[in-house]
PDB file of N, CA and C in Angstrom:
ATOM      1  N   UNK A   1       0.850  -1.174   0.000  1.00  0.00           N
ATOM      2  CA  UNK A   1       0.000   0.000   0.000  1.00  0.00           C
ATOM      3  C   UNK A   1       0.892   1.232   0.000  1.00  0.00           C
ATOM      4  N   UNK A   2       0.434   2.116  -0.948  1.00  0.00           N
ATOM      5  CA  UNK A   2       1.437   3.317  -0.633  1.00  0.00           C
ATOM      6  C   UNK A   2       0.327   4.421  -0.094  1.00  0.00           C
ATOM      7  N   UNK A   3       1.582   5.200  -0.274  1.00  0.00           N
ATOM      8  CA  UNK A   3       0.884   6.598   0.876  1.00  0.00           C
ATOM      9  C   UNK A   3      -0.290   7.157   0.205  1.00  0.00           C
ATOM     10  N   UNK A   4       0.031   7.349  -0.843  1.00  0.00           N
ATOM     11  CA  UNK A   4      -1.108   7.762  -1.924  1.00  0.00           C
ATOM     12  C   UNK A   4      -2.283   6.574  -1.782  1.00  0.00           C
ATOM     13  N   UNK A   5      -2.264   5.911  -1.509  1.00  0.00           N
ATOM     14  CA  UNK A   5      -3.528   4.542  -1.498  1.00  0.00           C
ATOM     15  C   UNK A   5      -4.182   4.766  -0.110  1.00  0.00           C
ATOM     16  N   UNK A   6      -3.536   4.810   0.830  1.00  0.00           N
ATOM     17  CA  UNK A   6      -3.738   5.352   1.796  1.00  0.00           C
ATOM     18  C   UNK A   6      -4.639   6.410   2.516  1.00  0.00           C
ATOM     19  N   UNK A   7      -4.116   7.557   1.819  1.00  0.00           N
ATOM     20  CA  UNK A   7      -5.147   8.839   1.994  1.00  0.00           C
ATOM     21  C   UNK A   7      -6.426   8.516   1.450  1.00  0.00           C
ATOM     22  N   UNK A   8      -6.043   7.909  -0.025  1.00  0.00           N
ATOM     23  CA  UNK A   8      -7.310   7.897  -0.779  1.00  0.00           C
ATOM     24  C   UNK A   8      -8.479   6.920  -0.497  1.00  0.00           C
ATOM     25  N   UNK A   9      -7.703   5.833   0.812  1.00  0.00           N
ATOM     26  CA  UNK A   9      -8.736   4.894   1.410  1.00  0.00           C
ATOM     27  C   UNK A   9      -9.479   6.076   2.296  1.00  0.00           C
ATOM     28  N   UNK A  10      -8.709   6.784   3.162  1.00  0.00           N
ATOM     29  CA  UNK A  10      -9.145   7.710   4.578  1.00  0.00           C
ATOM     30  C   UNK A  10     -10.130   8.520   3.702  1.00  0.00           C
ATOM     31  N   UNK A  11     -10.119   9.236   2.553  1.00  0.00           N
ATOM     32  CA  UNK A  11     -11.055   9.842   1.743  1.00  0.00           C
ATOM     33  C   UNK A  11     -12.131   9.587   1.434  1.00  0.00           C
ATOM     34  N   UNK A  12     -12.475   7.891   0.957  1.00  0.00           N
ATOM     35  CA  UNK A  12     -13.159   7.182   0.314  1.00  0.00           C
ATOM     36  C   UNK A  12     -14.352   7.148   1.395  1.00  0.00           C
ATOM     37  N   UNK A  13     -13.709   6.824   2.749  1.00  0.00           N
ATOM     38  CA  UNK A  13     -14.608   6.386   3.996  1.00  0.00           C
ATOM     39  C   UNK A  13     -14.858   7.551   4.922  1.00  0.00           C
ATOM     40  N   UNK A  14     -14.534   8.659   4.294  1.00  0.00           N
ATOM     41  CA  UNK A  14     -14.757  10.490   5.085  1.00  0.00           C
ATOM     42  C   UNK A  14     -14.022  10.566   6.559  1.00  0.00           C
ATOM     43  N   UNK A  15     -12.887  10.456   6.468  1.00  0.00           N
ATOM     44  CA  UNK A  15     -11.839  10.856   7.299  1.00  0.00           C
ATOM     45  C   UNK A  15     -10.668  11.154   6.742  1.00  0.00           C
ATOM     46  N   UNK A  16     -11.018  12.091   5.680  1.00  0.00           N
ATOM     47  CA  UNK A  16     -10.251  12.674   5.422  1.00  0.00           C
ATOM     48  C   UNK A  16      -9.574  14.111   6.266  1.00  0.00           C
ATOM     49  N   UNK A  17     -10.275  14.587   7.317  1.00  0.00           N
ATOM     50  CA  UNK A  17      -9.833  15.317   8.325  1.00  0.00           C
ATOM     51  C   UNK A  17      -9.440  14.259   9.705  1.00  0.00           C
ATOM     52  N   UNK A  18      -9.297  13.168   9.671  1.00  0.00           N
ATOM     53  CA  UNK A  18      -8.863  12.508  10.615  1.00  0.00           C
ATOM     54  C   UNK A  18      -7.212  13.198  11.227  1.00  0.00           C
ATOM     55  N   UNK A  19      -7.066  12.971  12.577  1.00  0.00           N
ATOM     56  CA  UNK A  19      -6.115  13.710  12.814  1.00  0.00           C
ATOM     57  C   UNK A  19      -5.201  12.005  13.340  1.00  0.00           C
ATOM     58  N   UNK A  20      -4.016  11.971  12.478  1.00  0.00           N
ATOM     59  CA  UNK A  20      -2.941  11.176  12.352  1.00  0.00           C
ATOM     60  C   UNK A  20      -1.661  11.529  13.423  1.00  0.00           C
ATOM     61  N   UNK A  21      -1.673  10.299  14.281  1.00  0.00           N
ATOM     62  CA  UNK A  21      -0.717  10.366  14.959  1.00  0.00           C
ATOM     63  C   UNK A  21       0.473   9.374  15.591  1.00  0.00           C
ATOM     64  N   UNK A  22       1.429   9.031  15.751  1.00  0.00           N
ATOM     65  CA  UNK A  22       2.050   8.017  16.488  1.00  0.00           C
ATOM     66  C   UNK A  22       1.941   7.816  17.745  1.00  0.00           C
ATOM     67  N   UNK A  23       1.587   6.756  18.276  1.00  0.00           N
ATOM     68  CA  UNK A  23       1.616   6.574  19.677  1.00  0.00           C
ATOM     69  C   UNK A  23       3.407   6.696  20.352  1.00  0.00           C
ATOM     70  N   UNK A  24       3.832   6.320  19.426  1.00  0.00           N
ATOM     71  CA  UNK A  24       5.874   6.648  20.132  1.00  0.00           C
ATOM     72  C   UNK A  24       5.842   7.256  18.767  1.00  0.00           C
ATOM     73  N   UNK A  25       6.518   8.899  19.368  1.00  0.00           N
ATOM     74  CA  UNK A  25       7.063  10.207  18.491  1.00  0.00           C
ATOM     75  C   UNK A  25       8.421   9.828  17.952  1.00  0.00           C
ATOM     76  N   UNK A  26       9.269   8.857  18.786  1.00  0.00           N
ATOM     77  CA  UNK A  26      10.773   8.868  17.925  1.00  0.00           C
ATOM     78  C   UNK A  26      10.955   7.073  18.208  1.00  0.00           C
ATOM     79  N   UNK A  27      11.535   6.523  17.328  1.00  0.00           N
ATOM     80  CA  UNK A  27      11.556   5.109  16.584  1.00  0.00           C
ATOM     81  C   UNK A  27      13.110   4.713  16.252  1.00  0.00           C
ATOM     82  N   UNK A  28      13.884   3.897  16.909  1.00  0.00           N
ATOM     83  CA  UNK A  28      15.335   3.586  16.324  1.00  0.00           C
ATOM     84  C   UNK A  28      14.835   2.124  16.086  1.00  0.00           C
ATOM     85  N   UNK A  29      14.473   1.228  16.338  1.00  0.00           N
ATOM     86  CA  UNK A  29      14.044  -0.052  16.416  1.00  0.00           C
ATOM     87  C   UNK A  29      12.707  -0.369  15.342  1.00  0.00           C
ATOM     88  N   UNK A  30      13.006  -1.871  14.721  1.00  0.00           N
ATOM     89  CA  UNK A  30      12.214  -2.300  14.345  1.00  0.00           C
ATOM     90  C   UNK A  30      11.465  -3.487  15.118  1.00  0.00           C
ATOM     91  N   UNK A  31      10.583  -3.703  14.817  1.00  0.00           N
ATOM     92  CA  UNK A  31       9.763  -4.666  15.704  1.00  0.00           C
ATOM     93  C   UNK A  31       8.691  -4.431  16.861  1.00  0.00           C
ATOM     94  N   UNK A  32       8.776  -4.872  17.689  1.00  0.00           N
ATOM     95  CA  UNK A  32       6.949  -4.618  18.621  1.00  0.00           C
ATOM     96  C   UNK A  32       8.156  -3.508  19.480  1.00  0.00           C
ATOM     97  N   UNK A  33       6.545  -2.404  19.710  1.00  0.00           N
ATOM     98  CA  UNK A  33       6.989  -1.288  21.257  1.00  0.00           C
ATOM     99  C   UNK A  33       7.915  -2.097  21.843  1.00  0.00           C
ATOM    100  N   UNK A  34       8.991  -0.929  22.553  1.00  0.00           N
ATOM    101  CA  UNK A  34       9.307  -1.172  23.911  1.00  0.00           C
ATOM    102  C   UNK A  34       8.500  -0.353  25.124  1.00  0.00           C
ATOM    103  N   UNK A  35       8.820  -1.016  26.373  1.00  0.00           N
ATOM    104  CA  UNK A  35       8.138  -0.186  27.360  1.00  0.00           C
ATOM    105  C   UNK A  35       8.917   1.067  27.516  1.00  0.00           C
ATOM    106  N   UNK A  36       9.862   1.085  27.486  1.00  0.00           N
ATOM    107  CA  UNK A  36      10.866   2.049  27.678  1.00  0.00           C
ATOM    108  C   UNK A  36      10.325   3.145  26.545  1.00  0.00           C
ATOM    109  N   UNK A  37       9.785   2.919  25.257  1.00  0.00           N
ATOM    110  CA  UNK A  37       9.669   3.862  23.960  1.00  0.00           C
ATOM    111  C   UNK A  37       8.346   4.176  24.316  1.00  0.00           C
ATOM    112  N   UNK A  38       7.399   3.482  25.156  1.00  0.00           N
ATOM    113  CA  UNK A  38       6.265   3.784  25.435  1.00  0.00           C
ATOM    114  C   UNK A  38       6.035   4.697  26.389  1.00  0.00           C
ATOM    115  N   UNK A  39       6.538   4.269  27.494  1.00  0.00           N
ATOM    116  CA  UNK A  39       6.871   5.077  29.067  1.00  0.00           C
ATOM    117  C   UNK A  39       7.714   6.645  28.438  1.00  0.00           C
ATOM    118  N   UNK A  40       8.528   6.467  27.601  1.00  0.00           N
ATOM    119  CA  UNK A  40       9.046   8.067  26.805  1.00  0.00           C
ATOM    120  C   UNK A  40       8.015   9.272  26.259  1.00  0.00           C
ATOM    121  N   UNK A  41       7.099   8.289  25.627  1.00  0.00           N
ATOM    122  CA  UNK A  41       6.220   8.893  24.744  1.00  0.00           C
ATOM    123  C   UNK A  41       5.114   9.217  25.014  1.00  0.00           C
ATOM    124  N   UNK A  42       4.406   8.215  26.183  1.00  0.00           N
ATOM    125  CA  UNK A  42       3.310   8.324  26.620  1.00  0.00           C
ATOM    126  C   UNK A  42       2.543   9.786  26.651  1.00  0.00           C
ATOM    127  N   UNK A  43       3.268  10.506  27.682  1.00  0.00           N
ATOM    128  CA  UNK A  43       3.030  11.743  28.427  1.00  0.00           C
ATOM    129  C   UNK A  43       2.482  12.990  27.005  1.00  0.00           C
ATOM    130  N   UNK A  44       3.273  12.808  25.803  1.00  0.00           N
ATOM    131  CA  UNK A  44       3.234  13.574  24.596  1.00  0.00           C
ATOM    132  C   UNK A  44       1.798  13.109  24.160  1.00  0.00           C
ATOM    133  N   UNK A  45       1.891  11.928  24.349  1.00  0.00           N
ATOM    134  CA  UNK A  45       0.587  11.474  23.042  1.00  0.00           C
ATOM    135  C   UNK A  45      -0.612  11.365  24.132  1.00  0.00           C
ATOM    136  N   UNK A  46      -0.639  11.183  25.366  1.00  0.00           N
ATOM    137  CA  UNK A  46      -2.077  11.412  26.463  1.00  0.00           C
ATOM    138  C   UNK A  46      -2.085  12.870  26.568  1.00  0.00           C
ATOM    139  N   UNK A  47      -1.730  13.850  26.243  1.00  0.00           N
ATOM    140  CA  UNK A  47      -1.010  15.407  26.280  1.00  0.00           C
ATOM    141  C   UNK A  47      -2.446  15.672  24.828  1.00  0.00           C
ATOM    142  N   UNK A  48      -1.675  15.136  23.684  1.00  0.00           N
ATOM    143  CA  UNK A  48      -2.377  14.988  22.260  1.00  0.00           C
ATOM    144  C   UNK A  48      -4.506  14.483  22.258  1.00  0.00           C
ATOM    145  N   UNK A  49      -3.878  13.568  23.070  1.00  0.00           N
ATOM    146  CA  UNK A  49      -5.456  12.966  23.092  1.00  0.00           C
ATOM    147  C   UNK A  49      -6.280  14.049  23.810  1.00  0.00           C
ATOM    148  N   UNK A  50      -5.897  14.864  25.004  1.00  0.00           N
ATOM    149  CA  UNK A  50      -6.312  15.936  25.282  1.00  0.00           C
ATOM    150  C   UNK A  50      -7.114  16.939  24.903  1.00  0.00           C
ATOM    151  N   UNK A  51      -6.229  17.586  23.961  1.00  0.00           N
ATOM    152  CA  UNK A  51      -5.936  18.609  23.277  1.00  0.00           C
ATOM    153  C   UNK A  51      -7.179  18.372  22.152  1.00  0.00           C
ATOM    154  N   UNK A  52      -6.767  16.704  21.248  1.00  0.00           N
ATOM    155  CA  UNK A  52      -7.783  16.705  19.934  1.00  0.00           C
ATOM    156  C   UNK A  52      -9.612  16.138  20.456  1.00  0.00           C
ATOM    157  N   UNK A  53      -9.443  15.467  21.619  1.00  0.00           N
ATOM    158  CA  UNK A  53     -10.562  14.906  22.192  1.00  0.00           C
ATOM    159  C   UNK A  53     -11.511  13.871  21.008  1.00  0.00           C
ATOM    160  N   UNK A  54     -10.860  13.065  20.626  1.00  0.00           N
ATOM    161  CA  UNK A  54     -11.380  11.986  19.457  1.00  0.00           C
ATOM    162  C   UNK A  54     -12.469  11.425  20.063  1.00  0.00           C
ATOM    163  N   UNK A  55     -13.153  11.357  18.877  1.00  0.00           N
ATOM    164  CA  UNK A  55     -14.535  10.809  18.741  1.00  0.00           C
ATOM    165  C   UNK A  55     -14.326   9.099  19.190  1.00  0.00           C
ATOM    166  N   UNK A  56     -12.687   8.566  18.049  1.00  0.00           N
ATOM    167  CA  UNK A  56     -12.528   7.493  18.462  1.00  0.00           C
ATOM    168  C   UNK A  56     -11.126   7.441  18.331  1.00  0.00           C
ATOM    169  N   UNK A  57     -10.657   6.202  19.095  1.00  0.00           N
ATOM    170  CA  UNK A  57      -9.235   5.976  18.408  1.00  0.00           C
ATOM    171  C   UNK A  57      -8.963   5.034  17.769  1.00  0.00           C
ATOM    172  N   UNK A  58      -8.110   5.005  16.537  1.00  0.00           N
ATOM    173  CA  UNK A  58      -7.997   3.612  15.756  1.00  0.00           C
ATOM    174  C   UNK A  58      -6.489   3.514  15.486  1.00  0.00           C
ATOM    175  N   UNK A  59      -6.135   2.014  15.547  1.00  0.00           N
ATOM    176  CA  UNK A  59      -5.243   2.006  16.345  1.00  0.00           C
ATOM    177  C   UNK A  59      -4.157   0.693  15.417  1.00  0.00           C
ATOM    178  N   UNK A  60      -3.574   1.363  14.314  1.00  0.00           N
ATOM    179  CA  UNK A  60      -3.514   0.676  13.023  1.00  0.00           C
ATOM    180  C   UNK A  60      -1.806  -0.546  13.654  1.00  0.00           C
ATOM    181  N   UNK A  61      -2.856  -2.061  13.980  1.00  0.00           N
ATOM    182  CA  UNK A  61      -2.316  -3.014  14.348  1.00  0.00           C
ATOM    183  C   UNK A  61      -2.629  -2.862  15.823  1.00  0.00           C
ATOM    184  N   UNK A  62      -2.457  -4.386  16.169  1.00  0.00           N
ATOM    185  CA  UNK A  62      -2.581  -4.952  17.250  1.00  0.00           C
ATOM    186  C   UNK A  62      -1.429  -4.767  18.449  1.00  0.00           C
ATOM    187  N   UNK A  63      -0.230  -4.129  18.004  1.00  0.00           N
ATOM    188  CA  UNK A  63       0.833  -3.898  18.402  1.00  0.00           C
ATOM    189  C   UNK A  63       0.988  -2.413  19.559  1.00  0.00           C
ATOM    190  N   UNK A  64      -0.046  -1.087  18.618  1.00  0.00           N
ATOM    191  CA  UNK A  64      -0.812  -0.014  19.045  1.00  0.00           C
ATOM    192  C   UNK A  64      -1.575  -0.070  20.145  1.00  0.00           C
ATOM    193  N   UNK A  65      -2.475  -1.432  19.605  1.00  0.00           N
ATOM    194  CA  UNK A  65      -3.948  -1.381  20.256  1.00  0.00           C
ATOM    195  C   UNK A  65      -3.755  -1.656  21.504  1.00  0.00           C
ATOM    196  N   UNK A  66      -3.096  -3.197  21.762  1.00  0.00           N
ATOM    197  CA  UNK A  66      -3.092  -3.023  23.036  1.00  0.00           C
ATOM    198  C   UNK A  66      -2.058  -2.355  24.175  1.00  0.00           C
ATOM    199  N   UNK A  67      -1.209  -1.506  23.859  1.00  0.00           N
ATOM    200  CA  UNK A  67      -1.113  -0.413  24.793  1.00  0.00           C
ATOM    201  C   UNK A  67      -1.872   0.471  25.052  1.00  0.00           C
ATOM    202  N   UNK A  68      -2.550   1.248  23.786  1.00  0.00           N
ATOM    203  CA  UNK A  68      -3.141   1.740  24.393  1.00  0.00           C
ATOM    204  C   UNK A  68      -4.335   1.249  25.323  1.00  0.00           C
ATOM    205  N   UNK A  69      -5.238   0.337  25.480  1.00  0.00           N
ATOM    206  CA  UNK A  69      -6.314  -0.340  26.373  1.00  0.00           C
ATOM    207  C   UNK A  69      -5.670  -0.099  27.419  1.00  0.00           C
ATOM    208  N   UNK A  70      -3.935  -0.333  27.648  1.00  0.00           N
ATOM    209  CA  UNK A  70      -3.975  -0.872  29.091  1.00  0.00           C
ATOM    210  C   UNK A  70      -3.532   0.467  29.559  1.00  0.00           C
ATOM    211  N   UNK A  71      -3.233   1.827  28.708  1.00  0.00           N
ATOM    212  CA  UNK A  71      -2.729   3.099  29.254  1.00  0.00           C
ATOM    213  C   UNK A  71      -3.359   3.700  29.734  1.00  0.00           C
ATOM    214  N   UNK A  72      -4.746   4.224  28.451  1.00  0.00           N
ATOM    215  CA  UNK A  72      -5.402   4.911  28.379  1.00  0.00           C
ATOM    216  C   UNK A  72      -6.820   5.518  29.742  1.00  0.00           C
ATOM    217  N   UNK A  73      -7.050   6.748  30.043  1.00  0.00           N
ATOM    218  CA  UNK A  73      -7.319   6.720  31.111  1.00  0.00           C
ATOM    219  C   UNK A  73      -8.900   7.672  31.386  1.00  0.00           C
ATOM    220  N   UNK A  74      -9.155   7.525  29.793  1.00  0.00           N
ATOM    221  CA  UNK A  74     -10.848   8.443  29.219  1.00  0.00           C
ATOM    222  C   UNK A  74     -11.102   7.177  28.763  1.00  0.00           C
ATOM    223  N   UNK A  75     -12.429   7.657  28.447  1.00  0.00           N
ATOM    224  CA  UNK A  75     -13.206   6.658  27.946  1.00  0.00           C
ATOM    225  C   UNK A  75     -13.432   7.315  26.496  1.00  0.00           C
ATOM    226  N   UNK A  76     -12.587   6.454  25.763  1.00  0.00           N
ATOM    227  CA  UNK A  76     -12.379   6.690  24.191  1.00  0.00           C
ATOM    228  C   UNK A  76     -12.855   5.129  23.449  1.00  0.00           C
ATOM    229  N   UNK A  77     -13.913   5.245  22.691  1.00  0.00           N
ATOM    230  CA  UNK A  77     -14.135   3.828  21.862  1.00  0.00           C
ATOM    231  C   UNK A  77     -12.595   3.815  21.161  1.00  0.00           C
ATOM    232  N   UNK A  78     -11.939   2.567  20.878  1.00  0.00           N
ATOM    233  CA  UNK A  78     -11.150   2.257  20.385  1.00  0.00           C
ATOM    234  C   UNK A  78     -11.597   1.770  18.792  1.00  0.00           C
ATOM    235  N   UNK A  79     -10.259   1.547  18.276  1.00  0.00           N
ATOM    236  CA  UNK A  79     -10.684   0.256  17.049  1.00  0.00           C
ATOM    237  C   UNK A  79      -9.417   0.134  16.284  1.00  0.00           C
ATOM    238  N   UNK A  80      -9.468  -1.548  15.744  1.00  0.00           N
ATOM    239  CA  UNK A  80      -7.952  -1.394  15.000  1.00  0.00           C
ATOM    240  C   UNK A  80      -8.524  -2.052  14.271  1.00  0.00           C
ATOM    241  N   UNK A  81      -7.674  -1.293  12.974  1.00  0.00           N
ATOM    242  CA  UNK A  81      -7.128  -1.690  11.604  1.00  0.00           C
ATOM    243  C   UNK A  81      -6.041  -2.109  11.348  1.00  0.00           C
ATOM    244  N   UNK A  82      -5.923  -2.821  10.302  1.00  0.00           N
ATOM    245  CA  UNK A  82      -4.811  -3.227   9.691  1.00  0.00           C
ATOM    246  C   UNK A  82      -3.558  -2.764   9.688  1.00  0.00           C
ATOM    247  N   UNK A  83      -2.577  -3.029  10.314  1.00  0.00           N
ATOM    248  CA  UNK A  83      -1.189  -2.131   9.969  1.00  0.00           C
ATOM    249  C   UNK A  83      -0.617  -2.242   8.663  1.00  0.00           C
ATOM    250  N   UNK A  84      -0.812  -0.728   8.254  1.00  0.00           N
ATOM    251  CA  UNK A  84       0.287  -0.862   6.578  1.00  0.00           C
ATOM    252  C   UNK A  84       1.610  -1.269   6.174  1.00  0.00           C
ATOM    253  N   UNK A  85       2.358  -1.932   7.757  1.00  0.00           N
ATOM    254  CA  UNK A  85       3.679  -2.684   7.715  1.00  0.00           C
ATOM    255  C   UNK A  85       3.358  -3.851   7.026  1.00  0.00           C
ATOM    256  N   UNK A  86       1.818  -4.496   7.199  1.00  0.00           N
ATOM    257  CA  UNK A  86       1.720  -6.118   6.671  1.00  0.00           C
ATOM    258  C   UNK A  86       1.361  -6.225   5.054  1.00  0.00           C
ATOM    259  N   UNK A  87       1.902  -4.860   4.270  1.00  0.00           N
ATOM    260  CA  UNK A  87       2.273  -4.973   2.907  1.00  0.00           C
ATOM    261  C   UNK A  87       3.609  -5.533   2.085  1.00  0.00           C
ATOM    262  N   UNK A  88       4.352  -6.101   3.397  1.00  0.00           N
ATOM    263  CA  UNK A  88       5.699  -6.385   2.847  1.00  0.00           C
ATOM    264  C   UNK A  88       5.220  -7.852   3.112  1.00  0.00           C
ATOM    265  N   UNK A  89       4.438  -8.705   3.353  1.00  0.00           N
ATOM    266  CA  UNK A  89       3.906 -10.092   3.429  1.00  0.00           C
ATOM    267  C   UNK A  89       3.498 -10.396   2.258  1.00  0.00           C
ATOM    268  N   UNK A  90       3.920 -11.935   1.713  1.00  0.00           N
ATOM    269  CA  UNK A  90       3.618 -12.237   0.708  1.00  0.00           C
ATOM    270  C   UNK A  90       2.158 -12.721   0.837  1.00  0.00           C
ATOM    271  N   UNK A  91       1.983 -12.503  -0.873  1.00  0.00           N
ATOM    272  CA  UNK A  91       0.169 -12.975  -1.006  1.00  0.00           C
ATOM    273  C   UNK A  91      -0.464 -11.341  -0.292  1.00  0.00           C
ATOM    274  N   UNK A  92      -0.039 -10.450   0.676  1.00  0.00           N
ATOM    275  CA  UNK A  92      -0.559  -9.903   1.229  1.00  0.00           C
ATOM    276  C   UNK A  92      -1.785  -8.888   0.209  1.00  0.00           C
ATOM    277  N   UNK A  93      -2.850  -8.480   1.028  1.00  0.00           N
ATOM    278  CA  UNK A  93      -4.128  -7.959   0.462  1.00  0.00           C
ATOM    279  C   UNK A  93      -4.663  -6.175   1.541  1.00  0.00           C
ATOM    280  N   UNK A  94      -3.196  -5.867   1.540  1.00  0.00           N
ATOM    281  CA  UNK A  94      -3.367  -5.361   2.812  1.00  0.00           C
ATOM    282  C   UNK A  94      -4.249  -3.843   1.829  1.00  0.00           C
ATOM    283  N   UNK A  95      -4.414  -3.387   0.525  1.00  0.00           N
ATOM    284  CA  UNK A  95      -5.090  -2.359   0.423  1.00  0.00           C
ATOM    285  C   UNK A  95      -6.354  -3.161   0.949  1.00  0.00           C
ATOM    286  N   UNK A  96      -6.866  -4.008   0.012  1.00  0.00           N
ATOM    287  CA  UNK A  96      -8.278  -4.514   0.271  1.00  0.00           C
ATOM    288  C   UNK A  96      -8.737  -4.940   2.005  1.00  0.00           C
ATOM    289  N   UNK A  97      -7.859  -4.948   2.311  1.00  0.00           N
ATOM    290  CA  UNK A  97      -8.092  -5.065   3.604  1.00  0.00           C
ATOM    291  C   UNK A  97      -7.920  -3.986   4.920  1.00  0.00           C
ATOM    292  N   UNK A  98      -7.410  -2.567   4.612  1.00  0.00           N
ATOM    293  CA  UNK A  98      -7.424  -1.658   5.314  1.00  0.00           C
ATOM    294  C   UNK A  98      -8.931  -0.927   4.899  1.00  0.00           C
ATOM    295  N   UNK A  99      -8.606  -1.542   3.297  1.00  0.00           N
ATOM    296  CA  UNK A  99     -10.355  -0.753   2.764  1.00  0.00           C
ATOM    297  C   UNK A  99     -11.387  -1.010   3.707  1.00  0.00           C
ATOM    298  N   UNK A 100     -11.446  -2.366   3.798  1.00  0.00           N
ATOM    299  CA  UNK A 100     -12.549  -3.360   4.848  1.00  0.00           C
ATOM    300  C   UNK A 100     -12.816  -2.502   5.902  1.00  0.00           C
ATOM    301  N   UNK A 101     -11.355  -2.240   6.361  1.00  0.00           N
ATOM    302  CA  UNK A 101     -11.702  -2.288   7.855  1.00  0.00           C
ATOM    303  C   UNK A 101     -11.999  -0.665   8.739  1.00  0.00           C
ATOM    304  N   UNK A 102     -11.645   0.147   7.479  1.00  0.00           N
ATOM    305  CA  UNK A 102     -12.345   1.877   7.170  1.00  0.00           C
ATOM    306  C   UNK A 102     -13.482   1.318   7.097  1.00  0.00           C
ATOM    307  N   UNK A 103     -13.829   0.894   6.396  1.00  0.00           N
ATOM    308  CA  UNK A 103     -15.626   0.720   5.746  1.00  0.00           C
ATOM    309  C   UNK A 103     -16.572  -0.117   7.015  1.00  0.00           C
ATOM    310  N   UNK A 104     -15.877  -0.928   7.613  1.00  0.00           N
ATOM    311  CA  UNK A 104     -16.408  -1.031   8.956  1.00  0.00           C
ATOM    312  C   UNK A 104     -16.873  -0.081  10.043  1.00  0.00           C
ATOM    313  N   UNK A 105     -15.767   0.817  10.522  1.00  0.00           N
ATOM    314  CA  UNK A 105     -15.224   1.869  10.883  1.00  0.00           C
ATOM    315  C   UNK A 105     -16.619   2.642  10.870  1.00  0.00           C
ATOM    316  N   UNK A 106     -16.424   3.154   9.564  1.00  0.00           N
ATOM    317  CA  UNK A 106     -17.558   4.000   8.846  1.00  0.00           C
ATOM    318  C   UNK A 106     -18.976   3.685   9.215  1.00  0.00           C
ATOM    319  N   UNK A 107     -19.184   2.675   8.951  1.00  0.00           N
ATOM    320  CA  UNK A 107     -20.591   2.332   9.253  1.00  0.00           C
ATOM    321  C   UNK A 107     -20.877   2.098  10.861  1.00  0.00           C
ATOM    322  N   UNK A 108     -19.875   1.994  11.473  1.00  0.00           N
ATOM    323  CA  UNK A 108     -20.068   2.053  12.788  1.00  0.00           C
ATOM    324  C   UNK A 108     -20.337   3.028  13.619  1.00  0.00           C
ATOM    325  N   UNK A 109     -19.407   4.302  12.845  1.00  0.00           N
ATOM    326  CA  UNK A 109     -19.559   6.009  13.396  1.00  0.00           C
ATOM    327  C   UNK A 109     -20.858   6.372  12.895  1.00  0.00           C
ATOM    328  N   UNK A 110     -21.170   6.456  11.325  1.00  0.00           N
ATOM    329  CA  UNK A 110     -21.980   7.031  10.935  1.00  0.00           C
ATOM    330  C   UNK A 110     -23.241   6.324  10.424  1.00  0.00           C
ATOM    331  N   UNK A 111     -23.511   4.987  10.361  1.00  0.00           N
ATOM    332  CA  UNK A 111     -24.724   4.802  10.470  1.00  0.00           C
ATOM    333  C   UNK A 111     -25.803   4.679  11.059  1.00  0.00           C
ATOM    334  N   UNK A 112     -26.880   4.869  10.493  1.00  0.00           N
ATOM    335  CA  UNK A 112     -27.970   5.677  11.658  1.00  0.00           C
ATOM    336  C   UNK A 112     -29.008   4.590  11.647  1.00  0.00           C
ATOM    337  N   UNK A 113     -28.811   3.460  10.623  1.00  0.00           N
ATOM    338  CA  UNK A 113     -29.902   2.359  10.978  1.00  0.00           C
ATOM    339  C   UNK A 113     -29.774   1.930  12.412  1.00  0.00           C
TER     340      UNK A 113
END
């Protein structure tokens, strides 16, 4: 998935004003959080959640998600999507499948049935 595929999913499903952020601001490592990169960052990004007061948070991979559950200290609906790292997997379907999981998303915020 590129960046351009990307936006144009967040567009497609009207979050295109979604406000984009990292849960850890600075990254030397590849692979899952550390606590140490978390415990750094925390204070910035509960600072952020503040400030933007989200409707929801989505929380792209499972890696995100559950720190935040066990940080977080409002009552914010959560939700995760697909991480756009699992485009380097073979066979991977990761546009069609971030599509999915916006379009879930979507109908969850904004439908009124």
């Amino acid at each position: 998935m590129t960046l351009s595929a990307f936006y144009t999913s967040l567009k497609r499903y009207g979050f295109q004003d979604a406000h984009i952020t990292d849960l850890v601001k600075e990254r030397k490592l590849v692979g899952p959080l550390t606590a140490a990169e978390l415990d750094r960052s925390w204070p910035f990004f509960d600072k952020e959640l503040s400030i933007v007061e989200p409707l929801v948070v989505v929380a792209l991979g499972n890696g995100v998600l559950e720190p935040l559950v066990r940080r977080i200290d409002r009552i914010v609906p959560f939700w995760r999507v697909t991480h756009y790292a699992y485009r380097f997997r073979k066979g991977s379907r990761i546009g069609a499948e971030f599509d999915e999981d916006l379009k879930r998303l979507n109908l969850a915020l904004w439908n009124d049935d």
